[in-house]
PDB file of N, CA and C in Angstrom:
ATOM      1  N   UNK A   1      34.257  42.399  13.945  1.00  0.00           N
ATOM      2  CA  UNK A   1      33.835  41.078  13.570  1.00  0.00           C
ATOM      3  C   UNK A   1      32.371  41.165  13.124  1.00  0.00           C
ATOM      4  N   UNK A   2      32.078  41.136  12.013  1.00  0.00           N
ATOM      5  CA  UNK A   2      30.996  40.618  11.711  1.00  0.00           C
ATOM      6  C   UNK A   2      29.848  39.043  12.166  1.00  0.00           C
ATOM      7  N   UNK A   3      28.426  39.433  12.203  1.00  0.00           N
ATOM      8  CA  UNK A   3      28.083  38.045  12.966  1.00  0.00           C
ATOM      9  C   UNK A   3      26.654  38.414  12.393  1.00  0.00           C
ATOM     10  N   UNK A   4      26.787  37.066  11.319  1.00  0.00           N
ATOM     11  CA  UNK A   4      25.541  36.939  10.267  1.00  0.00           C
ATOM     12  C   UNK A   4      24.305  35.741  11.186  1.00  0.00           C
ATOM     13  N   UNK A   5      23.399  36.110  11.441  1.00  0.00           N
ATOM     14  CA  UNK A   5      22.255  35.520  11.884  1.00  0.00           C
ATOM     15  C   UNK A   5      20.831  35.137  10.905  1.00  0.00           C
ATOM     16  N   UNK A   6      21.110  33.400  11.199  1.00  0.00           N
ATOM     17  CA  UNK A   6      19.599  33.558  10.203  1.00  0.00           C
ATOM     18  C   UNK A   6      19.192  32.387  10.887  1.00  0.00           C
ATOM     19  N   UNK A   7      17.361  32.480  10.692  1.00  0.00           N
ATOM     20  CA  UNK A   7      16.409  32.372  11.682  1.00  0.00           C
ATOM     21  C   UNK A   7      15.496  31.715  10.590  1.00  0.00           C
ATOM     22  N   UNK A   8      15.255  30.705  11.054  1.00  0.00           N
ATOM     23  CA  UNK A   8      13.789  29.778  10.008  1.00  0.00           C
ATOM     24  C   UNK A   8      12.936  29.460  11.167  1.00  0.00           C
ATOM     25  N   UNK A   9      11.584  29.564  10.656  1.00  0.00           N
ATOM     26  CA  UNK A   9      10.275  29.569  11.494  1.00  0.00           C
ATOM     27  C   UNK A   9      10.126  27.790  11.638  1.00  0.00           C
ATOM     28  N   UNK A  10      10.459  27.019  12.203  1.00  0.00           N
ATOM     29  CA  UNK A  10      10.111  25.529  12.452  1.00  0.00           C
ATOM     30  C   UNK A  10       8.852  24.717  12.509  1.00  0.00           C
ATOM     31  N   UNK A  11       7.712  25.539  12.679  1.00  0.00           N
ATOM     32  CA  UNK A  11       6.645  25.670  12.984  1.00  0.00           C
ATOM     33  C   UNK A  11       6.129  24.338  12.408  1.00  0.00           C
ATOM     34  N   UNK A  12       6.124  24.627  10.981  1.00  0.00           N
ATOM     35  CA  UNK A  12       5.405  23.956   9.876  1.00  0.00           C
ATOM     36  C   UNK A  12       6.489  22.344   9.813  1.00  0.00           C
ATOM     37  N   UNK A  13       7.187  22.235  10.176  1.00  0.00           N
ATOM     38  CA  UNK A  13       8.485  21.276  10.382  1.00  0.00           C
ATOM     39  C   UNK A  13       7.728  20.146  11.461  1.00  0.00           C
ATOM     40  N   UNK A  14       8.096  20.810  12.605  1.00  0.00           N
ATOM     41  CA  UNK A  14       7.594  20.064  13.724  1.00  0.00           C
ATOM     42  C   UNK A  14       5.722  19.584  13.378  1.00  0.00           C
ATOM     43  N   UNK A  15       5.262  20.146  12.768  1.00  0.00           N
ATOM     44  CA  UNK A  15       3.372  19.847  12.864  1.00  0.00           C
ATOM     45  C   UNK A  15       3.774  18.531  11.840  1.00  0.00           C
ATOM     46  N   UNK A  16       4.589  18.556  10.883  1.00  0.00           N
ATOM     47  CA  UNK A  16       4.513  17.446  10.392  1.00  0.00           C
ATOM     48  C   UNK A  16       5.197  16.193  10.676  1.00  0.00           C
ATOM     49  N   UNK A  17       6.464  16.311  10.889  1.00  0.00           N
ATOM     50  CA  UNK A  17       6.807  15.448  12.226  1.00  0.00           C
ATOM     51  C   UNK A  17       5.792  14.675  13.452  1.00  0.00           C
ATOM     52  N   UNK A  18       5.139  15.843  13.569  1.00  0.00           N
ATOM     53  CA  UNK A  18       3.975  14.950  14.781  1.00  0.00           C
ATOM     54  C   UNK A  18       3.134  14.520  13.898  1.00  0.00           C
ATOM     55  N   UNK A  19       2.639  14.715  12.467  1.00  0.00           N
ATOM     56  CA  UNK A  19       1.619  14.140  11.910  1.00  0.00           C
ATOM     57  C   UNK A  19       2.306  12.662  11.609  1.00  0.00           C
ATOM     58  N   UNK A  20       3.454  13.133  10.909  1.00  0.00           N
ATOM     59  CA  UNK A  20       4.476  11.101  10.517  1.00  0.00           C
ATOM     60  C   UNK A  20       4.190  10.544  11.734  1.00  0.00           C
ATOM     61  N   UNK A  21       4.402  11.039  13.235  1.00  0.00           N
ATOM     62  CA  UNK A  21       4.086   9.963  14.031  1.00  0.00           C
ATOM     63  C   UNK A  21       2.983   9.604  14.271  1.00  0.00           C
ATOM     64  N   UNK A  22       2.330  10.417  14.280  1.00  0.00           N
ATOM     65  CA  UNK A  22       0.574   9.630  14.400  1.00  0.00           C
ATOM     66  C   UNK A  22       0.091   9.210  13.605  1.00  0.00           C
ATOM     67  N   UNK A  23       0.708   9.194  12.440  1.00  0.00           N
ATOM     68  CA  UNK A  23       0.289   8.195  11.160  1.00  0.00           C
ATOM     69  C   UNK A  23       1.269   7.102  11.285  1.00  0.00           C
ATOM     70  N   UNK A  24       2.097   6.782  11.971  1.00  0.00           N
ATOM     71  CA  UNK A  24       3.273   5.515  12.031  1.00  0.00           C
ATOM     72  C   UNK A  24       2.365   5.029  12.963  1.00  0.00           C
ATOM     73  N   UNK A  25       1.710   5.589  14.253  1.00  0.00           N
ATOM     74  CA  UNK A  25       1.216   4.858  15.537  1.00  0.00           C
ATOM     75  C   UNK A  25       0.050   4.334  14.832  1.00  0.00           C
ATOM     76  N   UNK A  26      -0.815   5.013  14.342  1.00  0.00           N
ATOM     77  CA  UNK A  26      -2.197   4.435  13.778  1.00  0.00           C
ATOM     78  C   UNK A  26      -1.589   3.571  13.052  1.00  0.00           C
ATOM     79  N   UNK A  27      -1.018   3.558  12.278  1.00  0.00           N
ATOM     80  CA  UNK A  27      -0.407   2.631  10.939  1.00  0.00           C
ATOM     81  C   UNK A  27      -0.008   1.212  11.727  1.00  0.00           C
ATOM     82  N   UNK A  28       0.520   1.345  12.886  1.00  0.00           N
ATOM     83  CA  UNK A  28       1.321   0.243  13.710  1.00  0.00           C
ATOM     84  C   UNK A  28       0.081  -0.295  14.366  1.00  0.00           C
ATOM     85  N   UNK A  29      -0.828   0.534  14.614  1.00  0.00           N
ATOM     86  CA  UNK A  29      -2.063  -0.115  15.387  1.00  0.00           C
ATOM     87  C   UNK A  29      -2.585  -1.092  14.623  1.00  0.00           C
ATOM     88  N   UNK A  30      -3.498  -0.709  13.175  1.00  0.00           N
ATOM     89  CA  UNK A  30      -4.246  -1.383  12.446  1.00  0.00           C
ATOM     90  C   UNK A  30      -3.161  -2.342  11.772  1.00  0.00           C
ATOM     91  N   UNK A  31      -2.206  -2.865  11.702  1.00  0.00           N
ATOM     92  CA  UNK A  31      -1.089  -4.126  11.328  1.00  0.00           C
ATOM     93  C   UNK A  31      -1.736  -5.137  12.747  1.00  0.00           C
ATOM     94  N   UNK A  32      -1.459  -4.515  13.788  1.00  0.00           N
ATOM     95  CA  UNK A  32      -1.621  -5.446  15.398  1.00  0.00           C
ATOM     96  C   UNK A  32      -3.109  -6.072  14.887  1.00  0.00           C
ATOM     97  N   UNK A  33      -3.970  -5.464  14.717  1.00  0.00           N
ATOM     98  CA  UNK A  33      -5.274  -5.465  14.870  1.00  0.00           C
ATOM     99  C   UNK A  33      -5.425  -6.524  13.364  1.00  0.00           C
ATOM    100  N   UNK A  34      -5.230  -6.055  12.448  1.00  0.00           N
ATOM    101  CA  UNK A  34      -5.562  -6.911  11.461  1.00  0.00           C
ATOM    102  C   UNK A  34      -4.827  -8.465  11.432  1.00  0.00           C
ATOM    103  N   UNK A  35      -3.449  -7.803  12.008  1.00  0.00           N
ATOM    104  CA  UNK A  35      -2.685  -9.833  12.304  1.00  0.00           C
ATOM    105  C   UNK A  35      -3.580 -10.456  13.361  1.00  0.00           C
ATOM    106  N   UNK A  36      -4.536  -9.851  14.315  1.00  0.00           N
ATOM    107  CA  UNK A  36      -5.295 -10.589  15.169  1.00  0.00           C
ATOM    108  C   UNK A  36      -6.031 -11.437  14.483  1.00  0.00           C
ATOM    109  N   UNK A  37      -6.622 -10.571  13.708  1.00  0.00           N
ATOM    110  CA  UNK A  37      -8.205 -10.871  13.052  1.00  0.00           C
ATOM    111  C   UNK A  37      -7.409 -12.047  11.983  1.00  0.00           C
ATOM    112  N   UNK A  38      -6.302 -11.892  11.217  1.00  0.00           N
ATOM    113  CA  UNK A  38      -6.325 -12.937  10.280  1.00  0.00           C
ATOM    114  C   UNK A  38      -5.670 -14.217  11.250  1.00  0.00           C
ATOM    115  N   UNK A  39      -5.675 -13.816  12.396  1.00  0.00           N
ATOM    116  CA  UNK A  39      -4.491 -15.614  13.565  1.00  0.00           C
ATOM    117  C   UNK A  39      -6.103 -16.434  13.566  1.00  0.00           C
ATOM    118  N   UNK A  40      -7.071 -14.864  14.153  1.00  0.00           N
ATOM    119  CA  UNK A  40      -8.227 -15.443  14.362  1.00  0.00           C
ATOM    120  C   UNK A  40      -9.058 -16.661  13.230  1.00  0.00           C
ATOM    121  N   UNK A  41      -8.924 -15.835  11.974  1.00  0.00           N
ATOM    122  CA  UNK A  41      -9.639 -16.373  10.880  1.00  0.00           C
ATOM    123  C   UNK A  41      -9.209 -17.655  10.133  1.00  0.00           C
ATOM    124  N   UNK A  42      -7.322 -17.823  10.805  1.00  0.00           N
ATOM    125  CA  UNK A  42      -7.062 -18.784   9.973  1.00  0.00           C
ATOM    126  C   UNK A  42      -7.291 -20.419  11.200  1.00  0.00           C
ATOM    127  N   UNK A  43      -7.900 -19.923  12.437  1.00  0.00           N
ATOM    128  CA  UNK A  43      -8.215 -21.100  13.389  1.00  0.00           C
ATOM    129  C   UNK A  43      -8.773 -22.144  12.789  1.00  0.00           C
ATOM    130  N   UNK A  44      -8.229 -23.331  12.604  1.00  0.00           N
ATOM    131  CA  UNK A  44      -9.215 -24.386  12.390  1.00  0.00           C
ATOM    132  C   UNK A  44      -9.001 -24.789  10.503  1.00  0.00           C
ATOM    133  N   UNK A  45      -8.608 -23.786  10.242  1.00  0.00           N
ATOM    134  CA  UNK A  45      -8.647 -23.856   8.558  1.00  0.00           C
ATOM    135  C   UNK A  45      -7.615 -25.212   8.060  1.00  0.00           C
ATOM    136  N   UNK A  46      -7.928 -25.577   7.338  1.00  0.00           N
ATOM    137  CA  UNK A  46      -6.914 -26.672   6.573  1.00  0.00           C
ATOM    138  C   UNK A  46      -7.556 -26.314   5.566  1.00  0.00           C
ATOM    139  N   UNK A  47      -5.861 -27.015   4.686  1.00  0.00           N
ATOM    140  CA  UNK A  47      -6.047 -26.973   3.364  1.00  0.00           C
ATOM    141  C   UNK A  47      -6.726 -28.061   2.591  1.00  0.00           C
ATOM    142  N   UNK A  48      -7.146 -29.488   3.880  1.00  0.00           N
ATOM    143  CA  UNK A  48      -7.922 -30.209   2.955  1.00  0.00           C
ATOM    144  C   UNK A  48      -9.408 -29.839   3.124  1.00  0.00           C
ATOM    145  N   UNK A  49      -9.806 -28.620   4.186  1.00  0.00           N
ATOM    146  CA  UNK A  49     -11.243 -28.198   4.413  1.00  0.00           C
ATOM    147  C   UNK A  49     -12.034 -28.036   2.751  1.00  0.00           C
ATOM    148  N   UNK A  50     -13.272 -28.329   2.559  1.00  0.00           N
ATOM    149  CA  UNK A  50     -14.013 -28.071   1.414  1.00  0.00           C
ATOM    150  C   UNK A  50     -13.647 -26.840   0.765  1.00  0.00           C
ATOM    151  N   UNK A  51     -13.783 -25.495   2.006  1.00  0.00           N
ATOM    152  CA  UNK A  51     -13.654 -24.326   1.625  1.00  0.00           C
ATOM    153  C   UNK A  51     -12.298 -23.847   1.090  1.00  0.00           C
ATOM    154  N   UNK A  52     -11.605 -24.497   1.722  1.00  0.00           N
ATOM    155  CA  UNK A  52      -9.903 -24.225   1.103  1.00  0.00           C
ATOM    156  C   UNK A  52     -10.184 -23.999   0.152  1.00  0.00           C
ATOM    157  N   UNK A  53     -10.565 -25.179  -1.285  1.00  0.00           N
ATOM    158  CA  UNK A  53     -10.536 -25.284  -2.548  1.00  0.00           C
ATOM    159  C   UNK A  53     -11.161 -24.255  -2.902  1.00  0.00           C
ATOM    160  N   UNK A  54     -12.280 -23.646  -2.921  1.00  0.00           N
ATOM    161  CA  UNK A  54     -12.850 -22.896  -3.250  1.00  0.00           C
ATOM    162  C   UNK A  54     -11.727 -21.278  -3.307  1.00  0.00           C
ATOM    163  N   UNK A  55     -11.622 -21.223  -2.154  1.00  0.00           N
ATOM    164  CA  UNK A  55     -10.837 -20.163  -1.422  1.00  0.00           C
ATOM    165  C   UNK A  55      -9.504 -20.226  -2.277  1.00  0.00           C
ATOM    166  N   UNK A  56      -9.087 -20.965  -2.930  1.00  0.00           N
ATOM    167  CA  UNK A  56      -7.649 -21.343  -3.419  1.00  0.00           C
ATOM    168  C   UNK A  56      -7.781 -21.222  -4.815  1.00  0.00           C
ATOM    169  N   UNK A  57      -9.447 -21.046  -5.202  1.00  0.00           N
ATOM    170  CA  UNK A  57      -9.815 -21.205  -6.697  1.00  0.00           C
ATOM    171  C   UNK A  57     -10.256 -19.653  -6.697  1.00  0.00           C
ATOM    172  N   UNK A  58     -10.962 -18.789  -6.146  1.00  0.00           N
ATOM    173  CA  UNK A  58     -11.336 -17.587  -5.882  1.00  0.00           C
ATOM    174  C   UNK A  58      -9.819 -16.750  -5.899  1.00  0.00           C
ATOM    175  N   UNK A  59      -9.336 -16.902  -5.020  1.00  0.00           N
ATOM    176  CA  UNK A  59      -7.655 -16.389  -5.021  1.00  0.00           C
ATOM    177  C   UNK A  59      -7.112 -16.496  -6.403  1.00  0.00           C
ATOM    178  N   UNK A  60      -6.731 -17.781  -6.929  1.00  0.00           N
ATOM    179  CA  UNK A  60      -6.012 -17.748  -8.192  1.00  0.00           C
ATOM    180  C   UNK A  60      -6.778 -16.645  -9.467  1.00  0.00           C
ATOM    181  N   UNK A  61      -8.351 -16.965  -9.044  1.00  0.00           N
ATOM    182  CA  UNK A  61      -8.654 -15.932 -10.482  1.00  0.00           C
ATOM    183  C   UNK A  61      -8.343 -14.359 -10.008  1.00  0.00           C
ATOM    184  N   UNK A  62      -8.162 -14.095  -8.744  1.00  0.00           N
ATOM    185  CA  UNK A  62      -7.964 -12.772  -8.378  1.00  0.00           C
ATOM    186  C   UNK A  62      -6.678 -12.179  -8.695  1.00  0.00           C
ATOM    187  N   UNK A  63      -5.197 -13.361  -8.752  1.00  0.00           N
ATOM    188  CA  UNK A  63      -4.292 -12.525  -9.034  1.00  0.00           C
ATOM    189  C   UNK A  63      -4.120 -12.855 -10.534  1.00  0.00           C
ATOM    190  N   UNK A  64      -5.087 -13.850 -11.424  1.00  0.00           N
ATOM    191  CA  UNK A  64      -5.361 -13.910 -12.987  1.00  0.00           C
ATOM    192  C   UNK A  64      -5.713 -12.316 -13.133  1.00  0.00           C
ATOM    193  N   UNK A  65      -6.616 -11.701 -12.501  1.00  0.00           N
ATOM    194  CA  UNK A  65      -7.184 -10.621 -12.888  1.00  0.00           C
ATOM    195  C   UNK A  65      -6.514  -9.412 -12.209  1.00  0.00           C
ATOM    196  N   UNK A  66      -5.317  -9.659 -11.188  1.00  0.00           N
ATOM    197  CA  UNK A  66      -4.284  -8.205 -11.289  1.00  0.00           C
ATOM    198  C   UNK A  66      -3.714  -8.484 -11.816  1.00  0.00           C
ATOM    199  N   UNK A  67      -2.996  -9.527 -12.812  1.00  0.00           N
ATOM    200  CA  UNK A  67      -1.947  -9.545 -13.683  1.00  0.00           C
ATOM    201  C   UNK A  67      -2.642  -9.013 -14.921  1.00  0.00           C
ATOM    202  N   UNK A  68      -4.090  -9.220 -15.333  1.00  0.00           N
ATOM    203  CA  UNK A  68      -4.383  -8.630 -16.365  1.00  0.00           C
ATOM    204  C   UNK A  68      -4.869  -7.339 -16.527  1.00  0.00           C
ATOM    205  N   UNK A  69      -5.332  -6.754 -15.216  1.00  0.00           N
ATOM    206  CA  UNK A  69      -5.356  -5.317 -14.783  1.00  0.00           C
ATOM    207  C   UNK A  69      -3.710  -4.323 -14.922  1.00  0.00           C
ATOM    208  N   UNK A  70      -2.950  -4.980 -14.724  1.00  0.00           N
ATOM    209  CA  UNK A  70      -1.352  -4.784 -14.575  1.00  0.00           C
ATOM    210  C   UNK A  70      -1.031  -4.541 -16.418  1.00  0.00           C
ATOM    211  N   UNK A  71      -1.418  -5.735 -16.883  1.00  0.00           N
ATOM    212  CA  UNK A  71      -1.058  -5.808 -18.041  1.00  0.00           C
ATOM    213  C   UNK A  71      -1.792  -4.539 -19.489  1.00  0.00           C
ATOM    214  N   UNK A  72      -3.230  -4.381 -18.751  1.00  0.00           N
ATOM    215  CA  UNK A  72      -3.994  -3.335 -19.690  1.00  0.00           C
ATOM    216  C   UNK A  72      -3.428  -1.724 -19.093  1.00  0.00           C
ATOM    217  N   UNK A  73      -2.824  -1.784 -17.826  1.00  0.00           N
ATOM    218  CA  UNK A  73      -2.390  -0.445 -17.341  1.00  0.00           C
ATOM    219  C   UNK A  73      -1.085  -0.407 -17.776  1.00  0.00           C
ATOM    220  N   UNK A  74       0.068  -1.330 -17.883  1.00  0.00           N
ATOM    221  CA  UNK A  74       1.300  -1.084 -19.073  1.00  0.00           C
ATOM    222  C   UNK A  74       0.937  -0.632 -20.579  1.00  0.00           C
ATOM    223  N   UNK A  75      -0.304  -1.386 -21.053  1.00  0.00           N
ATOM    224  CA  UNK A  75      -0.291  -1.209 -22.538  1.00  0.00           C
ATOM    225  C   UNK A  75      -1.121   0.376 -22.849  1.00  0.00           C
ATOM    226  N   UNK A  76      -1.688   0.716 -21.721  1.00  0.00           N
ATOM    227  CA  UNK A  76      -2.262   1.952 -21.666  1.00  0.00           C
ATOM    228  C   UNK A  76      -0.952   2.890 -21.446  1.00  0.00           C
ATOM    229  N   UNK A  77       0.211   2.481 -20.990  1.00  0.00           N
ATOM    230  CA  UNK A  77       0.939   3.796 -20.798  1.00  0.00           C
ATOM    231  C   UNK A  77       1.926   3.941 -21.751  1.00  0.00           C
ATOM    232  N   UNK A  78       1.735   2.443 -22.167  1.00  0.00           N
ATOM    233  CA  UNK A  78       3.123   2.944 -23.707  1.00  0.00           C
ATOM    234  C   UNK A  78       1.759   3.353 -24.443  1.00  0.00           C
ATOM    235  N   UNK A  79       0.467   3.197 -24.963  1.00  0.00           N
ATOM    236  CA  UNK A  79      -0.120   4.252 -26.067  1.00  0.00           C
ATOM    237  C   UNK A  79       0.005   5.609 -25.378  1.00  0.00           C
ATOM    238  N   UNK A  80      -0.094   6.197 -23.961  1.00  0.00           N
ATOM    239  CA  UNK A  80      -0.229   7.453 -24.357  1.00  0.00           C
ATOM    240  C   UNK A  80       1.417   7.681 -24.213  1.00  0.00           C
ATOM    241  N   UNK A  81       2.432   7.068 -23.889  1.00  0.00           N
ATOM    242  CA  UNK A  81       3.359   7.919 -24.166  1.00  0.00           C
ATOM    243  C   UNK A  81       3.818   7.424 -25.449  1.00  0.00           C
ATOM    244  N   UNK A  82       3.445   6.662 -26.571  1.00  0.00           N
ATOM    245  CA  UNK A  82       3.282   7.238 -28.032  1.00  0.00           C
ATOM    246  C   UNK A  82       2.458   8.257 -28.138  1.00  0.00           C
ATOM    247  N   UNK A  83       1.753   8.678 -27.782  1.00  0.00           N
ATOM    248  CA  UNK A  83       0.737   9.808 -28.284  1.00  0.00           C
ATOM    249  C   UNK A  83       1.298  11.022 -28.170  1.00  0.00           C
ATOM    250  N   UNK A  84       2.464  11.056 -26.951  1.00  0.00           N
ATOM    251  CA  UNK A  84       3.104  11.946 -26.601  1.00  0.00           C
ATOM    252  C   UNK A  84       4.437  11.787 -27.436  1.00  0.00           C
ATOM    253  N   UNK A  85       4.983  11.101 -28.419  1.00  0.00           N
ATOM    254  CA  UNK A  85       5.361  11.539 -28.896  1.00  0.00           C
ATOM    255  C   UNK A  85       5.792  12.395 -30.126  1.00  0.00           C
ATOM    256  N   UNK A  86       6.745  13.745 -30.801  1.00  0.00           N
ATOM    257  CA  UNK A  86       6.159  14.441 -32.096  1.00  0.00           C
ATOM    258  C   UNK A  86       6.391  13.651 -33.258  1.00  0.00           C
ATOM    259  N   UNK A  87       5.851  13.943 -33.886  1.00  0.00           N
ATOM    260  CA  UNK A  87       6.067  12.985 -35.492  1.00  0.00           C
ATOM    261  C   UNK A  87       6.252  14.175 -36.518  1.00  0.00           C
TER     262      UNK A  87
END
């Protein structure tokens, strides 16, 4: 009877395994920590407060300006993949 044996070093397997978890635990920490800070920040806030408006006017130009950040990084990737293509 033949009896074929094969053997892989795990080593490098397991170190990263323990790295995914200590990057899931840290990762799970700073979520806890930051939902504190925003329960904290939104105490007291209304939307008829002065600052709301402001805060509601600051916000809107921010996602004006990732939609147009969004929009110059699409038109940047169809020119270079025209550029990439042969003629």
């Amino acid at each position: 009877m033949d009896i074929a044996t094969i053997s892989r070093d795990l080593t490098a397997q397991k170190r990263s395994e323990a790295e995914l978890l200590n990057l899931a635990d840290r990762l799970e920490h700073r979520v806890i920590e930051r939902t504190a800070e925003l329960a904290e920040a939104s105490k007291g806030w209304s939307p008829r407060s002065p600052s709301a408006s402001a805060r509601m006017r600051v916000g809107n130009y921010c996602n004006l300006e990732v939609f147009r950040a969004a929009r110059l990084n699409a038109a940047g990737q169809m020119a270079a993949a025209g550029a990439r293509v042969p003629k």
